[in-house]
Protein backbone atom coordinates (compact mmCIF):
# COMPACT_ATOMS: atom_id res chain seq x y z
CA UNK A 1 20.45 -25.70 -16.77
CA UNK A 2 23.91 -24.76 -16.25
CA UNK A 3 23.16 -21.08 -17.17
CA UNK A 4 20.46 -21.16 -14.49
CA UNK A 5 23.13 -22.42 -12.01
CA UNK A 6 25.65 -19.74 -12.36
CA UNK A 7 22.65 -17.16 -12.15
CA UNK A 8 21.83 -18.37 -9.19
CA UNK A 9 24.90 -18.87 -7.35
CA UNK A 10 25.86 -15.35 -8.43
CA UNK A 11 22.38 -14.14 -7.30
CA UNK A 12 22.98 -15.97 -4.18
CA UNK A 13 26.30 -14.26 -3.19
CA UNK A 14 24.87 -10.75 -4.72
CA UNK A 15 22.13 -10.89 -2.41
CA UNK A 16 24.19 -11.98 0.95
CA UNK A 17 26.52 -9.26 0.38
CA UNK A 18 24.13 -6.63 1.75
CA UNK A 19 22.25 -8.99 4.31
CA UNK A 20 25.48 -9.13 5.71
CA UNK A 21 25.98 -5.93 7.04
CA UNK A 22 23.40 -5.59 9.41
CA UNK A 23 23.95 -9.28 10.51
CA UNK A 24 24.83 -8.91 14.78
CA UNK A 25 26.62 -12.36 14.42
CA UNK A 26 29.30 -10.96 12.57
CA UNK A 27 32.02 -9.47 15.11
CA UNK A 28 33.26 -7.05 13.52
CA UNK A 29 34.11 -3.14 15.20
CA UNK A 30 31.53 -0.46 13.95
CA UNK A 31 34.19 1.62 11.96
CA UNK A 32 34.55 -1.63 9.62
CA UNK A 33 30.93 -2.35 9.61
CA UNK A 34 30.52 1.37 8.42
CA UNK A 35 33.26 0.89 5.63
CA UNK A 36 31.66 -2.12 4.58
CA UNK A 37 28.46 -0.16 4.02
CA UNK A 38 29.89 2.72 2.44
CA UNK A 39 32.01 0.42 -0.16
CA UNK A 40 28.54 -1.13 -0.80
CA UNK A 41 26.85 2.29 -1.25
CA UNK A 42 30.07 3.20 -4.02
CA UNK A 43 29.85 -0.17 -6.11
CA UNK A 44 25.56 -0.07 -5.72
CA UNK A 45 25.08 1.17 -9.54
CA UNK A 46 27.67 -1.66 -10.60
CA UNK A 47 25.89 -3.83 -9.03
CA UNK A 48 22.58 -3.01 -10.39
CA UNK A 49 23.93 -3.78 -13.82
CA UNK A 50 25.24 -6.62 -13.33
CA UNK A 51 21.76 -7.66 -12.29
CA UNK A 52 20.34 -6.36 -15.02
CA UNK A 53 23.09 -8.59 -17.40
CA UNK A 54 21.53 -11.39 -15.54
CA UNK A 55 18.02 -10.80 -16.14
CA UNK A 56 18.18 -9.74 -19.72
CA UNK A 57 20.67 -13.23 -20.42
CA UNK A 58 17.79 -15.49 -18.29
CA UNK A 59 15.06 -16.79 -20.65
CA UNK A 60 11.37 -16.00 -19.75
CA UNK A 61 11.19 -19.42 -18.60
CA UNK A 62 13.89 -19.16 -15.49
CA UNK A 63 11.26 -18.15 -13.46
CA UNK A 64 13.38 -18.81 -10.39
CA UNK A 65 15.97 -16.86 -11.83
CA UNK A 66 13.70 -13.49 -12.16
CA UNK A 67 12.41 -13.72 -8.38
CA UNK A 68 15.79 -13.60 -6.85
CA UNK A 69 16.96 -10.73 -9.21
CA UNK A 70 13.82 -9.06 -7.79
CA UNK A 71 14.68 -10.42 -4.00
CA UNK A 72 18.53 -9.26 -4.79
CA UNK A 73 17.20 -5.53 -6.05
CA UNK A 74 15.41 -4.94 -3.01
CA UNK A 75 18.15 -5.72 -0.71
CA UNK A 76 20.49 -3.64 -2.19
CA UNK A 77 17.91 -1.16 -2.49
CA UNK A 78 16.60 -1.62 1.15
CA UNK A 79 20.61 -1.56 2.24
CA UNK A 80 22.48 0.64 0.01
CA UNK A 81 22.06 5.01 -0.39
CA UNK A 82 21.84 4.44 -4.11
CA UNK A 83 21.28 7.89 -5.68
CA UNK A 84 17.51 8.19 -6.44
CA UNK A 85 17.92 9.98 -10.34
CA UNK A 86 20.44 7.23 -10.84
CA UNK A 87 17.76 4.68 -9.60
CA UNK A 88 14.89 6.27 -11.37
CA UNK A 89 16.59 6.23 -14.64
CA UNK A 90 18.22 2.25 -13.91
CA UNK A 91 16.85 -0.56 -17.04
CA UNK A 92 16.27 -2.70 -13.53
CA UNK A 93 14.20 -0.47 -11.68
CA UNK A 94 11.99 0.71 -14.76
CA UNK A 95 11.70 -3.60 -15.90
CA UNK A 96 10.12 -4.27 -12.67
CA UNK A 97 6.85 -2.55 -13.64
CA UNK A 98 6.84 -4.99 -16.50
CA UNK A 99 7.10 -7.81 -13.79
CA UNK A 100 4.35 -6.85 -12.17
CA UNK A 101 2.31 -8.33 -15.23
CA UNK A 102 3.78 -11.76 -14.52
CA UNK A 103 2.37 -13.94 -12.41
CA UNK A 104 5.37 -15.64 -11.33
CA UNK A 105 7.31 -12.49 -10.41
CA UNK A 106 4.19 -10.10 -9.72
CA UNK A 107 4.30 -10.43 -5.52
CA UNK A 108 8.29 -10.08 -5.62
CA UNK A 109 7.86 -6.60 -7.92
CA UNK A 110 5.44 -5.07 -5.49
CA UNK A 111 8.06 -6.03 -2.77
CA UNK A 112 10.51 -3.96 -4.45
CA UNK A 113 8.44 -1.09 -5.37
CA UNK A 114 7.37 -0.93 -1.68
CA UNK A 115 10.75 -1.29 -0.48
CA UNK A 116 11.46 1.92 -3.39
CA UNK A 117 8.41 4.15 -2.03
CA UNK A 118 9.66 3.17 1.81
CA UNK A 119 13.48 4.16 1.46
CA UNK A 120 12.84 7.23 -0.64
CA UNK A 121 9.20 8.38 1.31
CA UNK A 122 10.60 12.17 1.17
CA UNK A 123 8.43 13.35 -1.95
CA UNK A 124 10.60 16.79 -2.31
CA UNK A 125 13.80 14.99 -1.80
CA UNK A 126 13.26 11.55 -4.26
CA UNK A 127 11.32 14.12 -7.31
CA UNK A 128 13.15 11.57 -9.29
CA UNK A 129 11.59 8.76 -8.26
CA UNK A 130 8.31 10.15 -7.70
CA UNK A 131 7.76 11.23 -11.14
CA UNK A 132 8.83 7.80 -12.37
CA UNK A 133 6.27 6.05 -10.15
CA UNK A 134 2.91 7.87 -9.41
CA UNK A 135 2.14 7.71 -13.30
CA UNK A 136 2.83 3.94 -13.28
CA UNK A 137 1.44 3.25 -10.46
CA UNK A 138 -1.50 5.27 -11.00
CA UNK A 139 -2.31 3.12 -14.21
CA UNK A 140 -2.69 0.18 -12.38
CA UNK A 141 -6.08 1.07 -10.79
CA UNK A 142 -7.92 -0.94 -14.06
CA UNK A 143 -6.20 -3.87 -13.44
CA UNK A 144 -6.91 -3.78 -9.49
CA UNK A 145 -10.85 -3.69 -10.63
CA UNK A 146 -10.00 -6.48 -13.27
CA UNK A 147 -8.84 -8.29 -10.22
CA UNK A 148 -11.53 -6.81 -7.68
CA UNK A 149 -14.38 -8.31 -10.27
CA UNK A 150 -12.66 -11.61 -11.42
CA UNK A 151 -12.34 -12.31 -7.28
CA UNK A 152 -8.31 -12.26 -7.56
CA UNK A 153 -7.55 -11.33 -4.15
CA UNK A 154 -3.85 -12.22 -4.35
CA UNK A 155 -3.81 -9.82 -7.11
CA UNK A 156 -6.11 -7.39 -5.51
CA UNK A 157 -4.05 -7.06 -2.39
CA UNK A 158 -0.49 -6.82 -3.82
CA UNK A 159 -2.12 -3.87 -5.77
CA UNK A 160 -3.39 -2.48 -2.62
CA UNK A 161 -0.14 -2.07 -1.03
CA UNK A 162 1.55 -0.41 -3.75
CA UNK A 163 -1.24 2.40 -3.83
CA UNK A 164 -1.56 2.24 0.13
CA UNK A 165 2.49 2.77 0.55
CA UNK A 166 2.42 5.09 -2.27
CA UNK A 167 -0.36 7.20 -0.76
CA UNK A 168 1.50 7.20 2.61
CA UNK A 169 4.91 7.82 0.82
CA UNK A 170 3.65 10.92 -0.80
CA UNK A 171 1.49 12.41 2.03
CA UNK A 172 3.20 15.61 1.41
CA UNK A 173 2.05 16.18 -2.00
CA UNK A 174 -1.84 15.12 -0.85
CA UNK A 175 -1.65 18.19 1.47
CA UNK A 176 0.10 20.33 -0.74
CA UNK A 177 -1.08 23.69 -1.63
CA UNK A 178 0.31 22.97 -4.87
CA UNK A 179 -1.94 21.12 -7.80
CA UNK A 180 -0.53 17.63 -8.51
CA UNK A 181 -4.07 15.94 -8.97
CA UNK A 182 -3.49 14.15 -5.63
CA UNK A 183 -7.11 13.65 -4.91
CA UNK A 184 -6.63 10.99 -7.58
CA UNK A 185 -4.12 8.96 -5.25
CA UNK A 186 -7.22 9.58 -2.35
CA UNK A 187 -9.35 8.07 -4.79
CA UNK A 188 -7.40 4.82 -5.64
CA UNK A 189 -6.61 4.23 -2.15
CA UNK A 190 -10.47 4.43 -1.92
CA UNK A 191 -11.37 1.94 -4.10
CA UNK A 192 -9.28 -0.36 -2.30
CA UNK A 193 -10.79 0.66 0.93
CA UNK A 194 -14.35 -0.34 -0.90
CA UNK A 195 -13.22 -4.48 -1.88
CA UNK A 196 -15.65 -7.04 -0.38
CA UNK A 197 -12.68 -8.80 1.33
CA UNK A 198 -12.24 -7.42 4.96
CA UNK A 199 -8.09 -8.56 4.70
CA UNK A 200 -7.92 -6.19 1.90
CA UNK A 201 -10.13 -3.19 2.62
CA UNK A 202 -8.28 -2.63 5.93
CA UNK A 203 -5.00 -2.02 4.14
CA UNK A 204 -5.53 1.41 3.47
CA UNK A 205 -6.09 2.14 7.28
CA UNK A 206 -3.31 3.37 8.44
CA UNK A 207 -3.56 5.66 4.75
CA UNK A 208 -6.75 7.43 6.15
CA UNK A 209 -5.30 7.66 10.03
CA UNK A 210 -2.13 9.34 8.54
CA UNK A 211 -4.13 11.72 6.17
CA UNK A 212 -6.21 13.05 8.81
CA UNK A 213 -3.47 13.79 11.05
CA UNK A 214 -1.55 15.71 8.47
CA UNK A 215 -4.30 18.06 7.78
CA UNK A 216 -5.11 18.63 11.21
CA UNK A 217 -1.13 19.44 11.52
CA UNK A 218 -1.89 22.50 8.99
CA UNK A 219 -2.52 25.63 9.76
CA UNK A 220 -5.64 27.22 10.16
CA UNK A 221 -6.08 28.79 7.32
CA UNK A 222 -7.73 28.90 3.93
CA UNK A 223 -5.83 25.91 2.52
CA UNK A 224 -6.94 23.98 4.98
CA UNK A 225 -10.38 24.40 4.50
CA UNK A 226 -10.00 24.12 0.84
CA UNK A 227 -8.02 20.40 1.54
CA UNK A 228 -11.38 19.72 3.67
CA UNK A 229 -13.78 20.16 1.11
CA UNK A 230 -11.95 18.40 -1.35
CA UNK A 231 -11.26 15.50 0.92
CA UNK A 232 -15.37 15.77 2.61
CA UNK A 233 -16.77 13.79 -0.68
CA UNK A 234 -14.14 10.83 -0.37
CA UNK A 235 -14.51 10.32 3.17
CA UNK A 236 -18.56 10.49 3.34
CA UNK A 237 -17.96 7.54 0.90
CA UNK A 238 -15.84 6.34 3.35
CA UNK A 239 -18.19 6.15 6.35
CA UNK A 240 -20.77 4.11 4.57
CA UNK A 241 -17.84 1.88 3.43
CA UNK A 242 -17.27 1.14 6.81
CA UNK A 243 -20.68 0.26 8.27
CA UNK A 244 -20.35 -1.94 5.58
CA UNK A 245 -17.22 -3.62 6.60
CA UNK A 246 -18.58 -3.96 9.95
CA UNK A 247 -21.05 -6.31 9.16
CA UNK A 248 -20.75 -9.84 10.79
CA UNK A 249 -19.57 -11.89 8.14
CA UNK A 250 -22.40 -15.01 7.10
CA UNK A 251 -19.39 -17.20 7.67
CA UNK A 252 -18.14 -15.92 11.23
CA UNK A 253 -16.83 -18.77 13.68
CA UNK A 254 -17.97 -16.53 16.44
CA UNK A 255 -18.67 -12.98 17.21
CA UNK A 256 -15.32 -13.23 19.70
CA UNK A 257 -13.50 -13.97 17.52
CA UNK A 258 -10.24 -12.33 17.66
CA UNK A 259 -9.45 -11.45 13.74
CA UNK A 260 -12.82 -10.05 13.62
CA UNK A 261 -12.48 -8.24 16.63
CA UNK A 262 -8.95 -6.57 15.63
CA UNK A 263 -10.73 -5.68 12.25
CA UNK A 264 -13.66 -4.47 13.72
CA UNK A 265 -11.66 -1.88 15.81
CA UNK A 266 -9.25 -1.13 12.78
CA UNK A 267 -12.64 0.21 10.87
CA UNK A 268 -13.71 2.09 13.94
CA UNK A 269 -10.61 3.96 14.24
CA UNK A 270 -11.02 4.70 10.29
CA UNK A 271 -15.00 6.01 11.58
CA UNK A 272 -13.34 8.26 13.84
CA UNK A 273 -10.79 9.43 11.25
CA UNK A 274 -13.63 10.35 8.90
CA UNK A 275 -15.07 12.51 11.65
CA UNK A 276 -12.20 14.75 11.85
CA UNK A 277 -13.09 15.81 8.83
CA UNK A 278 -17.15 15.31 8.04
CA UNK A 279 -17.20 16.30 11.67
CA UNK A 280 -19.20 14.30 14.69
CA UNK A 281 -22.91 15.05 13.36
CA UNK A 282 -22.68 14.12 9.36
CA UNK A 283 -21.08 11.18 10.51
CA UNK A 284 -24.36 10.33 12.47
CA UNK A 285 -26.81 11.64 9.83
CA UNK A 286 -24.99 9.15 7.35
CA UNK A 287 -25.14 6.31 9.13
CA UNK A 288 -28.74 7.23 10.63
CA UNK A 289 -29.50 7.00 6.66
CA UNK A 290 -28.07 3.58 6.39
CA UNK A 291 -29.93 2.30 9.10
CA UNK A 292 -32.97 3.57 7.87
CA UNK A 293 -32.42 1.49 4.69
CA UNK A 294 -31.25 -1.59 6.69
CA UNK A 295 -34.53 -1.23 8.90
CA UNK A 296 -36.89 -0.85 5.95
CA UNK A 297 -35.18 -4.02 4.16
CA UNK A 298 -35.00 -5.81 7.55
CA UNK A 299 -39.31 -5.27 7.71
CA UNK A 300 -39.54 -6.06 4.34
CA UNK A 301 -38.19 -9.76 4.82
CA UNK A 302 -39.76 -10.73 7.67
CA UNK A 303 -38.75 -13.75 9.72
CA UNK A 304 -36.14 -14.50 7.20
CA UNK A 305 -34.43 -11.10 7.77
CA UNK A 306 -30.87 -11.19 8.56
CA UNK A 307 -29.75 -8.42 11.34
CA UNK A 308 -26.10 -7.89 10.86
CA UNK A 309 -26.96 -4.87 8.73
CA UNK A 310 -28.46 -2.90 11.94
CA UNK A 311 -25.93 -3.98 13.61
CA UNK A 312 -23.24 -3.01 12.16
CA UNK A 313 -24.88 0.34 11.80
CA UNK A 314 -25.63 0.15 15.62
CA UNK A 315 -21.88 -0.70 15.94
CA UNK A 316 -21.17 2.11 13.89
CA UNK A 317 -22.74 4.65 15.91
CA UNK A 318 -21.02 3.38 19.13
CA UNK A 319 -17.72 3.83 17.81
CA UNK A 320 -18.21 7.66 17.11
């Protein structure tokens, strides 16, 4: 108990410390706000181990203790220009990938790693970091489908961010001209874009709005094209994906309902997207197939047919 007390009042002042300098209430002139930053910025990797000396001296069991190192990281990490080798390379940084396999400290390690791929999003700039975490991150796509089947959706979405902010973190390497395997990363953000819950398979939206407006900032040229038909297979899957998601839930309050309605227009914008790329007219012909199928099923049952399959398909078409 005591040892759990001194952790946490040290946590507790570690973690002010760089709260503090962006706190308004505090009147102080700029110039010594600045120095304050910059002091914090010059004692950052001290301060990292000494987080780490707490950690490794907590016992599995101090829970509590574990979170707030995690909730302490990402301030300073969120606050503080610490030098991305000497963050790729920290005991800290590289633990909280084992954290994510906790329970009890999984949702505060994707914090961190989100805060990580948000203050170092430069791809060329951060190698460091980036070759530390696509591999990693990339080898949590089994668990996500662990989670996806066993109906773990608090699992299932904290994975989904990580691969949704490392997808948009490292746009520049998914329209690269260069050969990383990036198609993977389209891939995984996929299969998140495919889960049953609506909450979680609009994640990735902003993923798929941000990809297509890359590629149409590229040149004209053969790359281009070449990024097009590698990206045409994953975003035909994509448009039947969302005629899916646009089906009225069996459990819908109402069909004005304001959630569904913001959802609803999220997945349009992601129809749209895909047409950038499939162009206007495959869009059509896909859906056209999928409401052929929901017809034929919707004859097939008779009075008990259910209809939110054409409509969504109906729904579908309107948006493009």
């Amino acid at each position: 108990d005591s040892l759990g007390l001194v952790c946490r009042v040290v946590l507790e002042l570690m973690q002010a410390l760089p709260e503090q300098r962006r706190r308004r209430r505090i009147a102080v002139s700029p110039e010594v706000r600045d120095q304050f930053h910059s002091y914090l910025c010059s004692v950052a990797s001290r301060c990292l181990g000494m987080l780490e000396q707490i950690a490794r001296a907590a016992p599995p069991t101090m829970a509590e203790v574990h979170k707030q190192v995690l909730v302490t990281l990402q301030g300073w990490i969120s606050n503080c220009n610490i030098n991305p080798e000497a963050l790729a390379t920290h005991a800290l940084f590289l633990s909280t990938f084992d954290a994510l396999a906790n329970d009890a400290t999984f949702e505060h390690a994707v914090d961190v790693l989100v805060e990580v791929l948000r203050c170092y999003d430069s791809a060329q700039a951060n190698m460091p970091i980036v070759r530390v975490m696509v591999p990693r991150v990339m080898a949590l796509k089994p668990r996500f489908v662990a989670a996806r089947d066993e109906e773990d959706d608090d699992t299932a979405k904290g994975l989904c961010r990580l691969f949704t902010e490392m997808g948009e973190a490292y746009m520049s390497l998914i329209t690269s001209e260069q050969d990383f395997n990036q198609m993977a990363v389209v891939e995984l953000v996929l299969t998140c874009a495919a889960h049953t819950n609506l909450e979680i398979a609009t994640i990735p939206a902003n993923f798929w709005y941000r990809l297509v407006k890359e590629w149409l900032r590229l040149p004209q040229d053969e790359h281009r094209e070449r990024l097009r038909a590698s990206l045409h297979p994953f975003c035909a899957q994509l448009v039947l994906i969302c005629v899916r998601l646009l089906r009225y839930p069996k459990d819908a309050p109402t069909a004005d309902d304001d959630d569904l309605i913001a959802h609803r227009h999220e997945i349009s914008d992601t129809l749209t997207d895909c047409c950038q790329i499939l162009g206007g007219p495959a869009c059509l012909m896909q859906i056209y197939g999928e409401l052929q199928r929901e017809v034929a099923a919707t004859s097939a049952a008779g009075t008990a047919a259910e209809l939110q399959g054409v409509e969504a398909c109906l729904h579908a078409v309107q948006a493009i």
